[in-house]
N, C-alpha and C. Protein backbone atom coordinates (compact mmCIF):
# COMPACT_ATOMS: atom_id res chain seq x y z
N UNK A 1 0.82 -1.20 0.00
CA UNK A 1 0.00 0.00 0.00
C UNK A 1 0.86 1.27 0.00
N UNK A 2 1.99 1.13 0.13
CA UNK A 2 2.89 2.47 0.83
C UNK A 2 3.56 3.26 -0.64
N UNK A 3 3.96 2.17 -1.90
CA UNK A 3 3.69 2.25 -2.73
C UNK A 3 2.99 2.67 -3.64
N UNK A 4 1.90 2.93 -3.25
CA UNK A 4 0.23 3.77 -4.26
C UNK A 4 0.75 4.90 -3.68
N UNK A 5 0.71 5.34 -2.33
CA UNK A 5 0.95 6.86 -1.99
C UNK A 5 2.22 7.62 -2.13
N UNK A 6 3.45 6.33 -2.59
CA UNK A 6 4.57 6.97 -2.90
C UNK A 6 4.97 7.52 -4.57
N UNK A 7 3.95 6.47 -5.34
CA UNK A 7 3.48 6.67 -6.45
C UNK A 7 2.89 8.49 -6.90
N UNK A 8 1.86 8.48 -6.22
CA UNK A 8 1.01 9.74 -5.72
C UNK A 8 2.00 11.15 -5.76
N UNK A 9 2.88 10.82 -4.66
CA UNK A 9 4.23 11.86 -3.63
C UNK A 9 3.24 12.30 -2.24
N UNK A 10 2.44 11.35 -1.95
CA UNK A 10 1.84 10.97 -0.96
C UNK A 10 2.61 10.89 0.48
N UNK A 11 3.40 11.09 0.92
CA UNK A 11 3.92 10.57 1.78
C UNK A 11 3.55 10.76 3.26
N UNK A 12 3.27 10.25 4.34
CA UNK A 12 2.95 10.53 5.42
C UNK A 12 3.93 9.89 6.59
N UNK A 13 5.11 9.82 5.95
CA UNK A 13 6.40 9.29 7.05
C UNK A 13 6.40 10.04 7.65
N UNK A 14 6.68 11.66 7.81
CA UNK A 14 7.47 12.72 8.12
C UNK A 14 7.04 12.85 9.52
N UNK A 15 5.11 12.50 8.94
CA UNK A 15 4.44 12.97 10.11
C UNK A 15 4.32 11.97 10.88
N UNK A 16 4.40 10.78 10.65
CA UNK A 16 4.65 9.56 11.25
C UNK A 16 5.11 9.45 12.24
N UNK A 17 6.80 9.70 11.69
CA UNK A 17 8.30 9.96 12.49
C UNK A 17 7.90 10.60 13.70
N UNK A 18 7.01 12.11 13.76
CA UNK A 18 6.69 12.84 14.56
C UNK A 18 5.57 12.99 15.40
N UNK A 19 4.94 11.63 14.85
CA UNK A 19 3.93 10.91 15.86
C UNK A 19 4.59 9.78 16.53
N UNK A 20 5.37 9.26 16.21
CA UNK A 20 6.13 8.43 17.45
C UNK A 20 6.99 9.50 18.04
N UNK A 21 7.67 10.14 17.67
CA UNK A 21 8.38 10.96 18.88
C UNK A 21 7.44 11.64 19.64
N UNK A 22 6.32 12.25 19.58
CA UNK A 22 5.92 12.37 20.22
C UNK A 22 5.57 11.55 21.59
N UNK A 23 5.14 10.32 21.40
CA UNK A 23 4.51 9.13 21.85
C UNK A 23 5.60 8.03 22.43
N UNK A 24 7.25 8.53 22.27
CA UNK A 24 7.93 8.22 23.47
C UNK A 24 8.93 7.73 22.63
N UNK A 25 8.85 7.87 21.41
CA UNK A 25 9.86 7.09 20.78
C UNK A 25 11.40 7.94 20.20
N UNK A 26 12.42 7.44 19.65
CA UNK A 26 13.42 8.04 19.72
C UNK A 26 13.26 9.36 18.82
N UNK A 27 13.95 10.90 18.93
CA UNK A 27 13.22 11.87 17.86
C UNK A 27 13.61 11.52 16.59
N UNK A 28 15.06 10.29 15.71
CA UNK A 28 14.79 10.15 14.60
C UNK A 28 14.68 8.24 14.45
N UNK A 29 13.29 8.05 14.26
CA UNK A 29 13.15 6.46 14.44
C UNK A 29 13.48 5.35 13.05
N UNK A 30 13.99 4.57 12.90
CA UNK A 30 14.09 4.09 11.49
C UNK A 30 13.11 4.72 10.50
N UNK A 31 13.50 4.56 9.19
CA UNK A 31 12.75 4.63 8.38
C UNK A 31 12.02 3.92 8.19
N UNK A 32 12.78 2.47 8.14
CA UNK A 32 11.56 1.54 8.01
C UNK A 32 10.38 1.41 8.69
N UNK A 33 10.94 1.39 9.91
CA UNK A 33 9.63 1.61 11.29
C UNK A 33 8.88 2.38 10.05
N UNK A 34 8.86 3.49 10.27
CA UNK A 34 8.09 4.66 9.88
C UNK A 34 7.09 4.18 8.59
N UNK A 35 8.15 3.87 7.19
CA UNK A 35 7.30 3.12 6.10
C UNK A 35 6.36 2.09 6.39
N UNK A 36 6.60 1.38 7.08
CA UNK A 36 5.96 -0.08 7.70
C UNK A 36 4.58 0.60 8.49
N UNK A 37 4.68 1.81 9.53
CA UNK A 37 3.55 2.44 10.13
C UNK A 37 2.42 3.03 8.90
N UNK A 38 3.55 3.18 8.24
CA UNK A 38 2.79 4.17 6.87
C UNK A 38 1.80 3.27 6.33
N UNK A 39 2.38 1.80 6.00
CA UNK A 39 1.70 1.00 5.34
C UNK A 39 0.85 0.39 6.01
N UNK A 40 0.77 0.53 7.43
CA UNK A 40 -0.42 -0.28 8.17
C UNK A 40 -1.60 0.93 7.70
N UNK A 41 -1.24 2.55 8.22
CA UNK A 41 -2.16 3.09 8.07
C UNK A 41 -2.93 3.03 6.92
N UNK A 42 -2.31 3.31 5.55
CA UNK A 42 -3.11 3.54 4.56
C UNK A 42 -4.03 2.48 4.62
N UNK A 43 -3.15 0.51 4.59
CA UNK A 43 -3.93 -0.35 4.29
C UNK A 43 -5.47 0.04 5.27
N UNK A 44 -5.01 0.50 6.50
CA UNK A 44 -6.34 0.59 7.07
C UNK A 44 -7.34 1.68 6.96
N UNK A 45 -6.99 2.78 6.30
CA UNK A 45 -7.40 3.71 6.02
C UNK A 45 -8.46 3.28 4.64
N UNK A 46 -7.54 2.81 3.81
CA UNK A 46 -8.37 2.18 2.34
C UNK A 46 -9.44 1.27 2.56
N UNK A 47 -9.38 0.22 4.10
CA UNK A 47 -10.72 -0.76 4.13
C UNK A 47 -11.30 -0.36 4.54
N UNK A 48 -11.35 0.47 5.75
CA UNK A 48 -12.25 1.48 5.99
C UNK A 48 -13.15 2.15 5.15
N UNK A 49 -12.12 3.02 4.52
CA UNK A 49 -13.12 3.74 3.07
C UNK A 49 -13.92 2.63 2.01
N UNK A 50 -13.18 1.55 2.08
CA UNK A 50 -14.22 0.78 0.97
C UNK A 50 -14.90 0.16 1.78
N UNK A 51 -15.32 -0.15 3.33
CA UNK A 51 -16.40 -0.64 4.12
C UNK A 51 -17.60 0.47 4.45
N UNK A 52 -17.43 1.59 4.15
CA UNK A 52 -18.16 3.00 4.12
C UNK A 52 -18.46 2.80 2.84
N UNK A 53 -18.04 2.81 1.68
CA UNK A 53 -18.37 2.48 0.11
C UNK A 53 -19.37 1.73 -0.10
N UNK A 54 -19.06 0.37 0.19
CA UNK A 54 -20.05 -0.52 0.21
C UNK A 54 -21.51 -0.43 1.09
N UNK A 55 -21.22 0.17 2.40
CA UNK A 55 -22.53 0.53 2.70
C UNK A 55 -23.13 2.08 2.42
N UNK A 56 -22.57 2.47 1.46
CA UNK A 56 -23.13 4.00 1.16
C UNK A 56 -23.84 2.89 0.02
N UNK A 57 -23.62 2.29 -0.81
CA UNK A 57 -23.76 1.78 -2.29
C UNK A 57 -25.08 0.87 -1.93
N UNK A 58 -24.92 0.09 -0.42
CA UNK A 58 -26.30 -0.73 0.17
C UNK A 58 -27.32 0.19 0.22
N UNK A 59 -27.02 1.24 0.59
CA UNK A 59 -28.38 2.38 1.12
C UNK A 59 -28.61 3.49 -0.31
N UNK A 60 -28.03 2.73 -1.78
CA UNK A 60 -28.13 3.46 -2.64
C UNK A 60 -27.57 4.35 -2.91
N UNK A 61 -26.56 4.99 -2.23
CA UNK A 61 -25.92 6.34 -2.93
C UNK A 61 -24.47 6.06 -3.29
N UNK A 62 -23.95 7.04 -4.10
CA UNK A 62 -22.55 6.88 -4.78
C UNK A 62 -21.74 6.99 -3.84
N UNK A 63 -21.84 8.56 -3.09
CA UNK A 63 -21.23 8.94 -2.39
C UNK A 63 -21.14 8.23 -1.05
N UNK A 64 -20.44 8.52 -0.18
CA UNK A 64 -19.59 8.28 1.11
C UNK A 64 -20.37 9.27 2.27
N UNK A 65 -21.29 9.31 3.30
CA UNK A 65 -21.37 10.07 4.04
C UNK A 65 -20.65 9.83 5.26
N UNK A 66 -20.38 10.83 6.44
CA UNK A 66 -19.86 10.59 7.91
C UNK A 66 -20.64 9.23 8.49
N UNK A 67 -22.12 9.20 7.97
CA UNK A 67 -22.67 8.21 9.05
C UNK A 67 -21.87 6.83 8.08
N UNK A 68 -21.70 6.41 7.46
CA UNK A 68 -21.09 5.56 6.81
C UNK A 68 -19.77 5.00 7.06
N UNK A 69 -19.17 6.10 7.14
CA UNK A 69 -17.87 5.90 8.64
C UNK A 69 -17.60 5.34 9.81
N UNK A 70 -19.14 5.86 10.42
CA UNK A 70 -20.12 6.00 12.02
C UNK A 70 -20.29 4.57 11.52
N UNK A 71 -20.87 4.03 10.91
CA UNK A 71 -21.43 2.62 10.97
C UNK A 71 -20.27 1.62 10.63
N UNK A 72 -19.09 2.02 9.77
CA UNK A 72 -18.24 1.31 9.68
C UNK A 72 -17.28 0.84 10.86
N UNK A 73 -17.29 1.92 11.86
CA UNK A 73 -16.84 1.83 12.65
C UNK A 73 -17.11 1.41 14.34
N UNK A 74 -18.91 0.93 14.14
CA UNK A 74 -19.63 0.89 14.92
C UNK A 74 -19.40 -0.81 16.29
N UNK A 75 -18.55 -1.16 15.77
CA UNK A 75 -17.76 -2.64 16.39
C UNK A 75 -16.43 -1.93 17.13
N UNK A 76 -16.31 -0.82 17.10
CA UNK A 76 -14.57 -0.31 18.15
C UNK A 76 -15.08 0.94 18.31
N UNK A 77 -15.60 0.91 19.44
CA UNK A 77 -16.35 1.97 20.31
C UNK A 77 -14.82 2.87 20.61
N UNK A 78 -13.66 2.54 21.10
CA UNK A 78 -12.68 3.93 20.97
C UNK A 78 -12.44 4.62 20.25
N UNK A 79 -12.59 3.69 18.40
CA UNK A 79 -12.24 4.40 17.46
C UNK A 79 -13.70 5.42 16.88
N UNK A 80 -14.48 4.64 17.32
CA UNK A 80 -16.30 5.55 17.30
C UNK A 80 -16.28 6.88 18.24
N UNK A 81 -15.65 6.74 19.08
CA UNK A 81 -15.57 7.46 20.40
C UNK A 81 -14.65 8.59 19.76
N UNK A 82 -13.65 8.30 19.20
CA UNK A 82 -12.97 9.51 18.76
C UNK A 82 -13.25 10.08 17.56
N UNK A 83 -14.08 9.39 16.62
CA UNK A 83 -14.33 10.14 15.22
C UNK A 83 -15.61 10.85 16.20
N UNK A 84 -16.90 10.63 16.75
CA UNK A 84 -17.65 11.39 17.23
C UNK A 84 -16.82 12.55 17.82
N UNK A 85 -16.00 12.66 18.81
CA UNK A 85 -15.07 13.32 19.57
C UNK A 85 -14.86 14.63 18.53
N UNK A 86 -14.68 14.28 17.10
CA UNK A 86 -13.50 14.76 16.07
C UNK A 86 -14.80 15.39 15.29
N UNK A 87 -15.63 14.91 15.59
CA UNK A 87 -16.94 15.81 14.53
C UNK A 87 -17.21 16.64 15.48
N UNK A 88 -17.27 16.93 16.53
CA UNK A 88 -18.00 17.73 17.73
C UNK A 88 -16.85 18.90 17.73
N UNK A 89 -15.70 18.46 17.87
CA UNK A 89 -14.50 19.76 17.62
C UNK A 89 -14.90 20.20 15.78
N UNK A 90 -15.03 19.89 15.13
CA UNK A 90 -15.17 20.58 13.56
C UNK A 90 -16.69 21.58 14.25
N UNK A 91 -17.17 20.55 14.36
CA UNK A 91 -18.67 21.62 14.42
C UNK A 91 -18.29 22.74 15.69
N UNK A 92 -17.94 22.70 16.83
CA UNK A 92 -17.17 24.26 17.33
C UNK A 92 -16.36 24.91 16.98
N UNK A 93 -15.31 24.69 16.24
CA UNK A 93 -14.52 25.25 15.20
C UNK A 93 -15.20 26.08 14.40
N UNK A 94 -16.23 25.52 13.84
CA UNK A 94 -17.24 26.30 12.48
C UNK A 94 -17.87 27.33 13.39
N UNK A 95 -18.23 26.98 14.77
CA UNK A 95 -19.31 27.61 15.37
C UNK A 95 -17.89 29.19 16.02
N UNK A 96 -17.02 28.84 16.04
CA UNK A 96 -15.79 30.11 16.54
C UNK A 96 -15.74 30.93 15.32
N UNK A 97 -15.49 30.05 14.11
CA UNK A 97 -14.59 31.28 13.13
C UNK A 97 -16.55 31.71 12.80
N UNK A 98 -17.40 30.92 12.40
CA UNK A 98 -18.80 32.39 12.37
C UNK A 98 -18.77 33.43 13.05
N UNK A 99 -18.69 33.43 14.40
CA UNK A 99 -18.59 34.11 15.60
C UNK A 99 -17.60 35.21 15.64
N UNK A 100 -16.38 34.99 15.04
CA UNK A 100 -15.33 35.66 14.30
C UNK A 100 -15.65 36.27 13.41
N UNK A 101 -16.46 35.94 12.19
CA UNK A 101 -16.55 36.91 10.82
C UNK A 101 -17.59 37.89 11.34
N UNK A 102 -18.60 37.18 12.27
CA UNK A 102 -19.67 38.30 12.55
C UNK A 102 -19.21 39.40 13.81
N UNK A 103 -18.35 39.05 14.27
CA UNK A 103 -17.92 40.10 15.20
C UNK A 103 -17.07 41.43 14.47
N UNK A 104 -15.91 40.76 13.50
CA UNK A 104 -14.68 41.37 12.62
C UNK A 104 -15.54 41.34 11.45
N UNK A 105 -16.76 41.36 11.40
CA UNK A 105 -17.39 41.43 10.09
C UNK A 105 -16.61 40.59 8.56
N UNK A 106 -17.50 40.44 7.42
CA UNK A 106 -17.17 39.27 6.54
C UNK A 106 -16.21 39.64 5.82
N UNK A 107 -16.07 40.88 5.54
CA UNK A 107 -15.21 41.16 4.88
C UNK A 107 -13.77 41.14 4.82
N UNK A 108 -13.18 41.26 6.19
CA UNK A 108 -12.17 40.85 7.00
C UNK A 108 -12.09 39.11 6.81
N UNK A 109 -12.62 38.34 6.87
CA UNK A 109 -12.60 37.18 6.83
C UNK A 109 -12.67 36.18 5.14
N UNK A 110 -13.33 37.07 4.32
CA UNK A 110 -12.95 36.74 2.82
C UNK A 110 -11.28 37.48 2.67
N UNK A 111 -11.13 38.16 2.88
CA UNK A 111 -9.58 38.76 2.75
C UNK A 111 -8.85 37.97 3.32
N UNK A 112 -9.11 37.60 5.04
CA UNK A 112 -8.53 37.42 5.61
C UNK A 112 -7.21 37.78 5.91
N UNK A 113 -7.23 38.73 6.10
CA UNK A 113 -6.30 39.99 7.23
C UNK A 113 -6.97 40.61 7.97
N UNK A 114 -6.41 40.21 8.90
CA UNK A 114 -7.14 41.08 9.92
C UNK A 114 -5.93 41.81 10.80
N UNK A 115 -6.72 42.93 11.72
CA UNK A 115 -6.01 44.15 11.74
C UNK A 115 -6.58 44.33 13.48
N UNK A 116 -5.49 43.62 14.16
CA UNK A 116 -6.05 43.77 15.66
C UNK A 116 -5.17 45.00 16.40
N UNK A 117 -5.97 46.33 16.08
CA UNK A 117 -4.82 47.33 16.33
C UNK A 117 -5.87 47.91 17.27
């Protein structure tokens, strides 16, 4: 799998590397480690997306929705636990920067410069 995304210039070692150092590991860890992490993720990243596929395609549609995710993922309540977690931060995020354009008004925020003088 590590291959398709290196194909691409895909790469997600870098950040890899800097998710194990974070997480206790040495600050420069093999490469391989790293490629090998790379390749667990995507592979799991890709069945995922085609277990969301297939049940977007059961309930008739082309597309991919969040609940499709939500249901793919509905057997590992930590990993359910944190994509819910991860939609609830997007939706306050959206709910700050509105709160932002309407305070600094829109125009400031299509430009985006703003001018905190």
């Amino acid at each position: 799998m590590g291959k398709t995304t290196k194909k691409k210039g895909l790469s997600l070692q870098s950040d890899i590397e800097r998710l194990m150092f974070a997480c206790g590991d040495v600050s420069n860890p093999l490469p391989e480690t790293a490629a090998a992490l790379e390749s667990i993720l995507v592979e799991y990243i890709v069945d995922i997306s085609h277990q969301a596929a297939l049940i977007a395609h059961t309930s008739g549609r082309s597309k991919i929705k969040v609940d499709d995710i939500q249901f793919a993922l509905r057997k590992d309540p930590i990993k359910l636990g944190r994509l819910n977690e991860l939609i609830a931060l997007q939706k306050d995020i959206l709910k700050a920067k509105k709160a932002f354009d309407d305070k600094f008004g829109t125009a400031n925020a299509a430009n985006k410069k703003v001018s905190f003088k």
